[in-house]
N, C-alpha and C. Protein backbone atom coordinates (compact mmCIF):
# COMPACT_ATOMS: atom_id res chain seq x y z
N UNK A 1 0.85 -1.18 0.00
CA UNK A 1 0.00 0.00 0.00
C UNK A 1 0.90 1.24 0.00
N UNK A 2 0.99 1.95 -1.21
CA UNK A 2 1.44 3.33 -0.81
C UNK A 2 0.79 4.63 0.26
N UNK A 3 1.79 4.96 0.59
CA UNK A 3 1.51 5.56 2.13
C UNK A 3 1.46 7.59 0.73
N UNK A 4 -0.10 7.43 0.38
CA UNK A 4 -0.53 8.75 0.12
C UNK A 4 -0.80 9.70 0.84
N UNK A 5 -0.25 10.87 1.41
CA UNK A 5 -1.03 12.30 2.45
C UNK A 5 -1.97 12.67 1.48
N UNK A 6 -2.90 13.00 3.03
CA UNK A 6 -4.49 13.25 2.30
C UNK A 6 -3.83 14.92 3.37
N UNK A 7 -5.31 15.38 3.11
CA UNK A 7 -5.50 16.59 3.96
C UNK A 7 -7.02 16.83 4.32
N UNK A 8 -7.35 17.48 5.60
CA UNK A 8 -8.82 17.92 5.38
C UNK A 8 -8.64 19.19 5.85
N UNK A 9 -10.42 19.39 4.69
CA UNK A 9 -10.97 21.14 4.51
C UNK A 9 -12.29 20.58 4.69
N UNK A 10 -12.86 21.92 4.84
CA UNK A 10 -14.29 22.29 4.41
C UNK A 10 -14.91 22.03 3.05
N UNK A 11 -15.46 20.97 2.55
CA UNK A 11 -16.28 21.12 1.31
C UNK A 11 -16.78 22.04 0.44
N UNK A 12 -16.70 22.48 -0.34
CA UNK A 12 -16.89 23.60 -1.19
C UNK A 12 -17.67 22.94 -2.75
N UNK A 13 -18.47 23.85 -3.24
CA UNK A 13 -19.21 23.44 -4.31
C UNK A 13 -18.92 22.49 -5.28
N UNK A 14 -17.45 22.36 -5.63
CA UNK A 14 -17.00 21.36 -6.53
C UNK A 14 -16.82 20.02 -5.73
N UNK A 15 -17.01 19.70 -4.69
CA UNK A 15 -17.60 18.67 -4.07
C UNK A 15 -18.61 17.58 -4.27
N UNK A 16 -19.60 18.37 -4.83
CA UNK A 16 -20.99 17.72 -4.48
C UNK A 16 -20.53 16.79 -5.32
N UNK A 17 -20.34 16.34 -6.55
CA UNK A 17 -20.02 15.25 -7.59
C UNK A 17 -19.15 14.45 -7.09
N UNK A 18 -17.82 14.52 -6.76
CA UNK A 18 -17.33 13.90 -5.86
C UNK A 18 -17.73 13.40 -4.58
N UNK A 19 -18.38 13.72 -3.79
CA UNK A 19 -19.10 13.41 -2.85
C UNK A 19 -20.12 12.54 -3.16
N UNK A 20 -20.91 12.51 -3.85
CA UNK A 20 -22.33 11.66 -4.22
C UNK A 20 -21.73 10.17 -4.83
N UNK A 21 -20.70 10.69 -5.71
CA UNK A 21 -20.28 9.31 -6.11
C UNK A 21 -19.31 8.28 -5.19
N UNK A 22 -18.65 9.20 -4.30
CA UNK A 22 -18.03 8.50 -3.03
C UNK A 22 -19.16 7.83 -1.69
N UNK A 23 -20.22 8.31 -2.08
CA UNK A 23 -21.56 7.86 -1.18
C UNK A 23 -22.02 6.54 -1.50
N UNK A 24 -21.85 6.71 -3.14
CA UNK A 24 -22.75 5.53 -3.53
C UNK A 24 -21.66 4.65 -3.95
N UNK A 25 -20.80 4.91 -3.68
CA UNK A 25 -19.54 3.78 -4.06
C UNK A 25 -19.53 2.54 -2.84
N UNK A 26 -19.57 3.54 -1.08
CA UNK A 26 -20.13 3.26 -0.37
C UNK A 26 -21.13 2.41 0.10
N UNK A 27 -22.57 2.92 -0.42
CA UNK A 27 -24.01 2.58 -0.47
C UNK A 27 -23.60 0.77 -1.14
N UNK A 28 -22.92 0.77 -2.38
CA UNK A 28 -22.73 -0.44 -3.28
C UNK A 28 -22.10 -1.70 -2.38
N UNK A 29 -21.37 -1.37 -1.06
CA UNK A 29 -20.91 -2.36 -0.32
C UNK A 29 -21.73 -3.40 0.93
N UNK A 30 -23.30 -2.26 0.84
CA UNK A 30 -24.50 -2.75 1.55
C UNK A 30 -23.92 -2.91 3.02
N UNK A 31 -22.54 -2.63 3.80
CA UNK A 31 -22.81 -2.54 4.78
C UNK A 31 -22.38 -1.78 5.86
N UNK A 32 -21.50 -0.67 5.62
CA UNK A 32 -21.47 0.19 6.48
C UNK A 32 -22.34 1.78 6.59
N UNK A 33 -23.24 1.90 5.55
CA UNK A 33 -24.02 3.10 5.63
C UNK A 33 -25.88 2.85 5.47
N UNK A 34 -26.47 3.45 5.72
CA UNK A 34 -28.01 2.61 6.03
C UNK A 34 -28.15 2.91 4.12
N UNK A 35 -27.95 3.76 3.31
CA UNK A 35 -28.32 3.69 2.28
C UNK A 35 -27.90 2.63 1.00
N UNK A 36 -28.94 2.13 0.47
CA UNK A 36 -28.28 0.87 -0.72
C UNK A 36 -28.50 1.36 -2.04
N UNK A 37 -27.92 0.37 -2.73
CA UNK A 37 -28.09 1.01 -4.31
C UNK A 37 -29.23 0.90 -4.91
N UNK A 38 -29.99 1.56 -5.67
CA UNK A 38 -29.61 2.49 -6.30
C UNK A 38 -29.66 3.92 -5.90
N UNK A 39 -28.37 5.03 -6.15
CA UNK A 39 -28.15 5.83 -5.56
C UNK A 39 -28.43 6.59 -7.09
N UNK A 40 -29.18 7.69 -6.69
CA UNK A 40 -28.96 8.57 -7.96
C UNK A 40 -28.29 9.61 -7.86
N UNK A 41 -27.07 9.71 -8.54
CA UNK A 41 -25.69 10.45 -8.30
C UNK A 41 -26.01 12.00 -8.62
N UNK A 42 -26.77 11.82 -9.50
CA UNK A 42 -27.13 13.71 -9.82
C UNK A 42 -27.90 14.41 -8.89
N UNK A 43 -28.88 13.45 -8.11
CA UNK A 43 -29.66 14.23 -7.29
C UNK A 43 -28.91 14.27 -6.14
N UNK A 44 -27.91 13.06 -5.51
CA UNK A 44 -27.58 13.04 -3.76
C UNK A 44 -26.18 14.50 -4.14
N UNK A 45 -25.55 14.47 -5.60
CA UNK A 45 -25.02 15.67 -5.70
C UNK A 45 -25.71 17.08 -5.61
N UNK A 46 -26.56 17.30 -5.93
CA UNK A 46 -27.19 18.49 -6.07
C UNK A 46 -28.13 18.58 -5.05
N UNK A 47 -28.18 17.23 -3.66
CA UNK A 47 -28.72 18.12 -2.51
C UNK A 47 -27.90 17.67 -1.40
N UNK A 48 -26.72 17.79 -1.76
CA UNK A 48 -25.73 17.46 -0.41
C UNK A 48 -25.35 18.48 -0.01
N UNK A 49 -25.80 18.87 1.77
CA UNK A 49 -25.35 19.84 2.45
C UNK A 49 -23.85 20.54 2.79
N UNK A 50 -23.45 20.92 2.12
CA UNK A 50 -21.84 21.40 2.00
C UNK A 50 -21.50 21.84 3.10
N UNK A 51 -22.47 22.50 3.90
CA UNK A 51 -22.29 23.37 5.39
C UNK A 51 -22.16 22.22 6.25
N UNK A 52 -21.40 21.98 6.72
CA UNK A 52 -21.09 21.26 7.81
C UNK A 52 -20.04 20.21 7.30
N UNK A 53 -19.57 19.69 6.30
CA UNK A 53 -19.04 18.98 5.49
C UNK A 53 -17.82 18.94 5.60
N UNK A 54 -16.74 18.21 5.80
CA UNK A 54 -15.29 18.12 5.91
C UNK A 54 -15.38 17.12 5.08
N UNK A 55 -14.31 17.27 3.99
CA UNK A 55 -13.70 15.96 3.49
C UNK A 55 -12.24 16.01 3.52
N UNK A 56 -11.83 14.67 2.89
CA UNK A 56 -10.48 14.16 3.52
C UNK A 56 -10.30 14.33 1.89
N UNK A 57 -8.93 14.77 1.47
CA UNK A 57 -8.50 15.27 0.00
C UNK A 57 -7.32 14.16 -0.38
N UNK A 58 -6.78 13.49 -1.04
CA UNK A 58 -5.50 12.84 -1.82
C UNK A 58 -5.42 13.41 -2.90
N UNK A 59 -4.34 14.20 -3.41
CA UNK A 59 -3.84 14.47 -4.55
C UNK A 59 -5.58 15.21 -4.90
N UNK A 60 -6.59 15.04 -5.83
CA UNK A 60 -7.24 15.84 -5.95
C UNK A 60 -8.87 15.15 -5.90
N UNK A 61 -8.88 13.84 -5.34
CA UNK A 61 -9.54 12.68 -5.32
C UNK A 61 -10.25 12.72 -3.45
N UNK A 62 -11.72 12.91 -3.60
CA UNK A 62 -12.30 12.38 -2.41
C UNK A 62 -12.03 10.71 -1.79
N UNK A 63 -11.51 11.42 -0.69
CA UNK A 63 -11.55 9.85 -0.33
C UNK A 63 -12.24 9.68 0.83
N UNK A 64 -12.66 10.62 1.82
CA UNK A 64 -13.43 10.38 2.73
C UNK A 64 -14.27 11.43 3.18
N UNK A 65 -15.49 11.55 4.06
CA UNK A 65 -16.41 12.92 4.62
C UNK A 65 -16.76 12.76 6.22
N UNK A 66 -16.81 14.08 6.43
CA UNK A 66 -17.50 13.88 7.57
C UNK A 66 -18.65 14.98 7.19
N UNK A 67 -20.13 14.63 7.98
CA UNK A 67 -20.89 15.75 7.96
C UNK A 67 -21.76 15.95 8.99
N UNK A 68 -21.61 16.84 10.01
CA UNK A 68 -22.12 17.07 11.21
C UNK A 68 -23.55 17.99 10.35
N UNK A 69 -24.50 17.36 11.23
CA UNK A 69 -26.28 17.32 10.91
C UNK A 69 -26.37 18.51 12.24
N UNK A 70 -26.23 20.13 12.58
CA UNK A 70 -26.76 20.66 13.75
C UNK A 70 -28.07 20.65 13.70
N UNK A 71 -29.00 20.30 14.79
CA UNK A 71 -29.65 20.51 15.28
C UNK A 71 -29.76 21.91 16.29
N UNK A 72 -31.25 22.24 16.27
CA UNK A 72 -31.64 23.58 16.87
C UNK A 72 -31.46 23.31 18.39
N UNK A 73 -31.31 22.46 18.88
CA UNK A 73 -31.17 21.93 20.09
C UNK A 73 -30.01 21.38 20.93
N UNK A 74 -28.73 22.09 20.28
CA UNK A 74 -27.77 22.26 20.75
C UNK A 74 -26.58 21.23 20.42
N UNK A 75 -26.93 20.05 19.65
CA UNK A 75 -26.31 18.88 19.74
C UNK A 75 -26.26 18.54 18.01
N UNK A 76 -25.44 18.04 17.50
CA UNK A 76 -24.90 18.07 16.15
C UNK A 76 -24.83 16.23 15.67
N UNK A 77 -25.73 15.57 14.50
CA UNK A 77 -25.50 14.01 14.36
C UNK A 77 -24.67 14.01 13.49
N UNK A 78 -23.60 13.19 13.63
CA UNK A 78 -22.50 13.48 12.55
C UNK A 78 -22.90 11.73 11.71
N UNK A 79 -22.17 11.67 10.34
CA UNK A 79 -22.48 10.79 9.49
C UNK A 79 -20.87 10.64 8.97
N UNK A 80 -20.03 9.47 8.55
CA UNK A 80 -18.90 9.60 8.42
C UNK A 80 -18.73 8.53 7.06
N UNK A 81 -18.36 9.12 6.13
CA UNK A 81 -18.02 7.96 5.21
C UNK A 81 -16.17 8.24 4.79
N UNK A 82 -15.87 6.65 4.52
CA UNK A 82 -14.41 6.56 4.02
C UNK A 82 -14.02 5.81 2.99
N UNK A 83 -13.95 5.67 1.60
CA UNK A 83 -13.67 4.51 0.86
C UNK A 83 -12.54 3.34 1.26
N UNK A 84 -13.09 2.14 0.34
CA UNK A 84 -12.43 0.93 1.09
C UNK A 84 -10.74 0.97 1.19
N UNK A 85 -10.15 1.86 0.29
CA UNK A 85 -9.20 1.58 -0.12
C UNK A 85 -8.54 2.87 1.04
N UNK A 86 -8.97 3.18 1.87
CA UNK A 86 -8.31 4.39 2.72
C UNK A 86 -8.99 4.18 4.11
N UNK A 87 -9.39 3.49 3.98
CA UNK A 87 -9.81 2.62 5.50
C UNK A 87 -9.22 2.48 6.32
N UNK A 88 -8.62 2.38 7.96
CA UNK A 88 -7.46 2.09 8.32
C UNK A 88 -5.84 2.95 8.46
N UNK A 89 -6.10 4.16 7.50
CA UNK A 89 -4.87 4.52 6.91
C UNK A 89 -5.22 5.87 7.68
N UNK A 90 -6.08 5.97 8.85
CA UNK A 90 -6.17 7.45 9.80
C UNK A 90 -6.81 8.34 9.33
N UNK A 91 -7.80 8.03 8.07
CA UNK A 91 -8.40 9.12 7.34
C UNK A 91 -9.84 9.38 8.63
N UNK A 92 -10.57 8.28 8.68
CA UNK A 92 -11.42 9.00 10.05
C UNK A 92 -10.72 9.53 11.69
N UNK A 93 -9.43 8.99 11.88
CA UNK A 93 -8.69 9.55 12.93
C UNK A 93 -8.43 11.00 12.75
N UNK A 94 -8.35 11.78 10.88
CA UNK A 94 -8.29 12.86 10.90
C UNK A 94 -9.35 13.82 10.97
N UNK A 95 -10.45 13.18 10.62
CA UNK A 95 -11.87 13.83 10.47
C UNK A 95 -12.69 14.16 11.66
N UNK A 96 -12.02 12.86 12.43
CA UNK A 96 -13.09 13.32 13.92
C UNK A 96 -12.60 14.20 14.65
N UNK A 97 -11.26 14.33 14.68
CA UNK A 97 -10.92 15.65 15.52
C UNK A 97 -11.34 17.31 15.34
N UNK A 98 -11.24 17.00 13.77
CA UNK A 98 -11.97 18.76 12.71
C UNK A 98 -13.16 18.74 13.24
N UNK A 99 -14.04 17.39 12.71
CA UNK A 99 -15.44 18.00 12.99
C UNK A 99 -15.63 18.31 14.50
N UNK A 100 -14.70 17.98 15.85
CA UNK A 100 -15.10 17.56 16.77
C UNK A 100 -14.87 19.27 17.37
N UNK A 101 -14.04 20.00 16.71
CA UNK A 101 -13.39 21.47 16.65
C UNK A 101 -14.82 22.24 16.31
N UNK A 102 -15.37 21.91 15.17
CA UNK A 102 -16.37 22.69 14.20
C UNK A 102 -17.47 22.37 14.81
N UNK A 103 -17.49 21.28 15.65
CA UNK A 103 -18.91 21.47 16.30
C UNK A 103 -18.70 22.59 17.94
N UNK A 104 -17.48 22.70 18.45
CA UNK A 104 -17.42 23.51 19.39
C UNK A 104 -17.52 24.59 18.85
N UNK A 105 -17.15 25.01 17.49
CA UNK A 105 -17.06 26.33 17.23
C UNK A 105 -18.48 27.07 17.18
N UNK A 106 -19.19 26.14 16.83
CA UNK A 106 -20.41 26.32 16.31
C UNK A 106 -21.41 26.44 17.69
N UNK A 107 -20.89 26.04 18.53
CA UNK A 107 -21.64 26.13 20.14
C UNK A 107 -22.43 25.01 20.36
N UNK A 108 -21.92 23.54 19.55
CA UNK A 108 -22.69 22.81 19.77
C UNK A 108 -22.38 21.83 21.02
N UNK A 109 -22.97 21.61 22.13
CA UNK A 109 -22.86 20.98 23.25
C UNK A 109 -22.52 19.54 23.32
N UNK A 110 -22.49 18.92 21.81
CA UNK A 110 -22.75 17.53 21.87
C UNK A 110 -22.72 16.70 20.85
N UNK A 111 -22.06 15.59 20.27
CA UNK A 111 -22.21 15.05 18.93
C UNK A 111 -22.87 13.41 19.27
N UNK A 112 -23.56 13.03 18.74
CA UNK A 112 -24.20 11.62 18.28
C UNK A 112 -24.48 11.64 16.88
N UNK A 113 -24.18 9.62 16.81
CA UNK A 113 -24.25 9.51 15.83
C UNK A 113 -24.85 7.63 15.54
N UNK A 114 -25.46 7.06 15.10
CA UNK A 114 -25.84 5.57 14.89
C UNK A 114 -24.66 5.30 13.67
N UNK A 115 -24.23 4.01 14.39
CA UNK A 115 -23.48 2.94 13.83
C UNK A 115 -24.20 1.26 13.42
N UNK A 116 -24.03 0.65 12.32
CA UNK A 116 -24.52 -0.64 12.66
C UNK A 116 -23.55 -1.16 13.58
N UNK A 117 -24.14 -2.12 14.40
CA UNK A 117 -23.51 -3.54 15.28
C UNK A 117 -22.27 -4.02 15.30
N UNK A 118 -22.04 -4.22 13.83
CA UNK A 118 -21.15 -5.16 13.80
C UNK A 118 -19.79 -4.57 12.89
N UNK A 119 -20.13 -3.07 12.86
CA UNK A 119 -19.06 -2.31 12.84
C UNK A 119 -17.99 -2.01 13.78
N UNK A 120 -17.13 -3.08 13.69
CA UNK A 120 -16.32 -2.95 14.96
C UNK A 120 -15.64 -2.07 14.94
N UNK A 121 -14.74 -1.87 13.81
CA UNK A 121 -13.48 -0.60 13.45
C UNK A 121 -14.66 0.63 13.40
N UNK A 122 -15.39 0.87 13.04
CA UNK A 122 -15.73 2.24 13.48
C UNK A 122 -16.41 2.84 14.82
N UNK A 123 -16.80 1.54 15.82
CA UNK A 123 -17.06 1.69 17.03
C UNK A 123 -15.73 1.88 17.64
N UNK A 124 -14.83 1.23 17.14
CA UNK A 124 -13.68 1.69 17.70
C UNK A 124 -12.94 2.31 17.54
N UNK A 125 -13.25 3.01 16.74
CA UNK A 125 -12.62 4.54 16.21
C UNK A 125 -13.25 5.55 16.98
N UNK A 126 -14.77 5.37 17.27
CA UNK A 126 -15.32 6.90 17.50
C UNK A 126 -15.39 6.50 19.03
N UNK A 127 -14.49 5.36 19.95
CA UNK A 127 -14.85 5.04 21.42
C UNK A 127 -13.03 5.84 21.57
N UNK A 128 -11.97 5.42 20.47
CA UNK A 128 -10.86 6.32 20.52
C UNK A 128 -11.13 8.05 20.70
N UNK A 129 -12.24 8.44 20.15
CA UNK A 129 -12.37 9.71 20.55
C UNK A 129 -13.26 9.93 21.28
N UNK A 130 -13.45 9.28 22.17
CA UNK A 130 -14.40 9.57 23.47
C UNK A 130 -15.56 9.68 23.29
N UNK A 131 -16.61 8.91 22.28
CA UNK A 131 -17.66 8.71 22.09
C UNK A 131 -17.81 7.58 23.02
N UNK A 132 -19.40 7.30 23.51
CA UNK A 132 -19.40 6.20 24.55
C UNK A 132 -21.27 5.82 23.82
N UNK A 133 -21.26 4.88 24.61
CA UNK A 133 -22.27 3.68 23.72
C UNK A 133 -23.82 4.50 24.45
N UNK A 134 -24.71 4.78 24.39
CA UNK A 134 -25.92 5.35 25.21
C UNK A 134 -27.45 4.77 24.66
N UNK A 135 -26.90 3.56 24.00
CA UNK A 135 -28.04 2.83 23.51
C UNK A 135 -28.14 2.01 22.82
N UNK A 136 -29.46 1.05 22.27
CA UNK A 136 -29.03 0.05 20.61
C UNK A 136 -30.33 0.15 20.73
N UNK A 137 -30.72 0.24 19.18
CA UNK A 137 -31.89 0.27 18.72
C UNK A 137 -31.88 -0.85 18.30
N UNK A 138 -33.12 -1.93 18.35
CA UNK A 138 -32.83 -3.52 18.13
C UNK A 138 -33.87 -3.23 16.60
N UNK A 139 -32.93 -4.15 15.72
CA UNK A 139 -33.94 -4.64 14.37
C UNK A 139 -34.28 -3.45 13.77
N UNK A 140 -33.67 -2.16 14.01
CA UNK A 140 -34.24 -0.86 13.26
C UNK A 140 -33.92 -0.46 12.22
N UNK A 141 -32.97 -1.09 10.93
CA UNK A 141 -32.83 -1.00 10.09
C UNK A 141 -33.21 -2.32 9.02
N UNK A 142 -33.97 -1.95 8.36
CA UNK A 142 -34.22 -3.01 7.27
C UNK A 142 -33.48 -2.86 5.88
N UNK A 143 -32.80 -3.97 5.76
CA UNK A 143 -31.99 -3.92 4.52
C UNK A 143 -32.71 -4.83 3.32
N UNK A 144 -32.24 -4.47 2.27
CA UNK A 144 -32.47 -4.75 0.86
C UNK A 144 -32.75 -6.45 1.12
N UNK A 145 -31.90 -7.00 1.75
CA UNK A 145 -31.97 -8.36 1.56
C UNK A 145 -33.37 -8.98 2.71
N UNK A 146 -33.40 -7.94 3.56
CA UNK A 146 -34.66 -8.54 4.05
C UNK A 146 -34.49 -8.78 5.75
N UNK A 147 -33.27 -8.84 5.94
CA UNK A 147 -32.32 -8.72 7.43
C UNK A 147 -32.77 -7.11 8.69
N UNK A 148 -33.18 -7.21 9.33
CA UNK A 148 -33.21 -6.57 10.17
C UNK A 148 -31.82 -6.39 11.22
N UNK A 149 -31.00 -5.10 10.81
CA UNK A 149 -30.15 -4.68 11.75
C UNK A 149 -29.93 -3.76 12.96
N UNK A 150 -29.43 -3.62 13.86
CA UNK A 150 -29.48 -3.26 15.02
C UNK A 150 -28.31 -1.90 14.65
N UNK A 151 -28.65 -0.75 15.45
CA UNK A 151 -28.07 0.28 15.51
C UNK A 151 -27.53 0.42 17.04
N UNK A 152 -26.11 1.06 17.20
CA UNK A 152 -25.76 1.61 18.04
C UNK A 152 -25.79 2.93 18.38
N UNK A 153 -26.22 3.67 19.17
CA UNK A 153 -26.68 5.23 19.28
C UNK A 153 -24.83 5.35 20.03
N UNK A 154 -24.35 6.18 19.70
CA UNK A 154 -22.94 6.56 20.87
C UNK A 154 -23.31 8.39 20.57
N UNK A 155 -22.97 9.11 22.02
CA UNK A 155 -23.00 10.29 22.39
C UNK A 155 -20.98 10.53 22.40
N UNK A 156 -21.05 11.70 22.21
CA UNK A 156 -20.08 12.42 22.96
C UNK A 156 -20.27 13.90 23.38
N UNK A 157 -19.99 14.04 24.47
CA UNK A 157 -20.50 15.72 25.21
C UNK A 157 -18.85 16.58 24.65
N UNK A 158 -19.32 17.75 24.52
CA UNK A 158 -18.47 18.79 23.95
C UNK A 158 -17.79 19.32 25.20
């Protein structure tokens, strides 16, 4: 594996295309994000919220996002995607600390976020940054194949 530096910024308009298709590249692996294929790339581009949005950059290629969801109620749901091939390689070790900045900046008191179950590496990524477990929703996701999966709710206070 070549050892590529990424960087993260703020998302900006030439994003959205890159972004939608890094979603549904995602979505196509059926199991780390609740959404499955078919993804329609023109529309999840042209309504993806840029405001709140960090992505992780290589050379000029998305390779990963974070996007903190604020709520009026003080507390921010963040959503995290990473392609397969940059998995492992610290790209969400770099993302959770930005967004974890951008939600203080923003005055938000608090980040949660649902994980499936049996996501171990990303439960254990977001328990590395002091997220802690505050629930499981049993059977609350229904997938394409017909499987009922279980969600983990994890909080972290600001």
């Amino acid at each position: 594996m070549v050892n590529i530096p990424f960087q993260i910024r703020p998302a900006v308009d030439d994003d959205r295309l890159p972004l939608a298709l890094l979603f549904a590249e995602i979505a196509g692996e059926r199991d780390g994000i609740a959404t499955e294929p078919p993804v329609d790339i023109e529309a999840r581009a042209a309504s993806w919220t840029l405001d709140g949005t960090l992505v992780a950059v290589a050379g000029t290629e998305i390779v990963g996002s974070l996007h903190i969801d604020s709520s009026p109620f003080g507390f921010g749901e963040i959503g995290m995607a990473v392609g397969r091939e940059w998995r492992g390689r610290g790209v969400g070790s770099a993302l959770l600390p930005e967004a974890i900045e951008l939600a203080r900046e923003r005055g938000l008191h608090k980040l949660s976020l649902g994980v499936f179950a049996h996501n171990r590496a990303a439960i254990a990524l977001y328990r590395k940054f002091g997220f802690a477990e505050e629930g499981r929703r049993i059977k609350h996701y229904r997938r394409a194949s017909g499987e009922l999966w279980d969600s983990i709710e994890m909080g972290l206070l600001l």
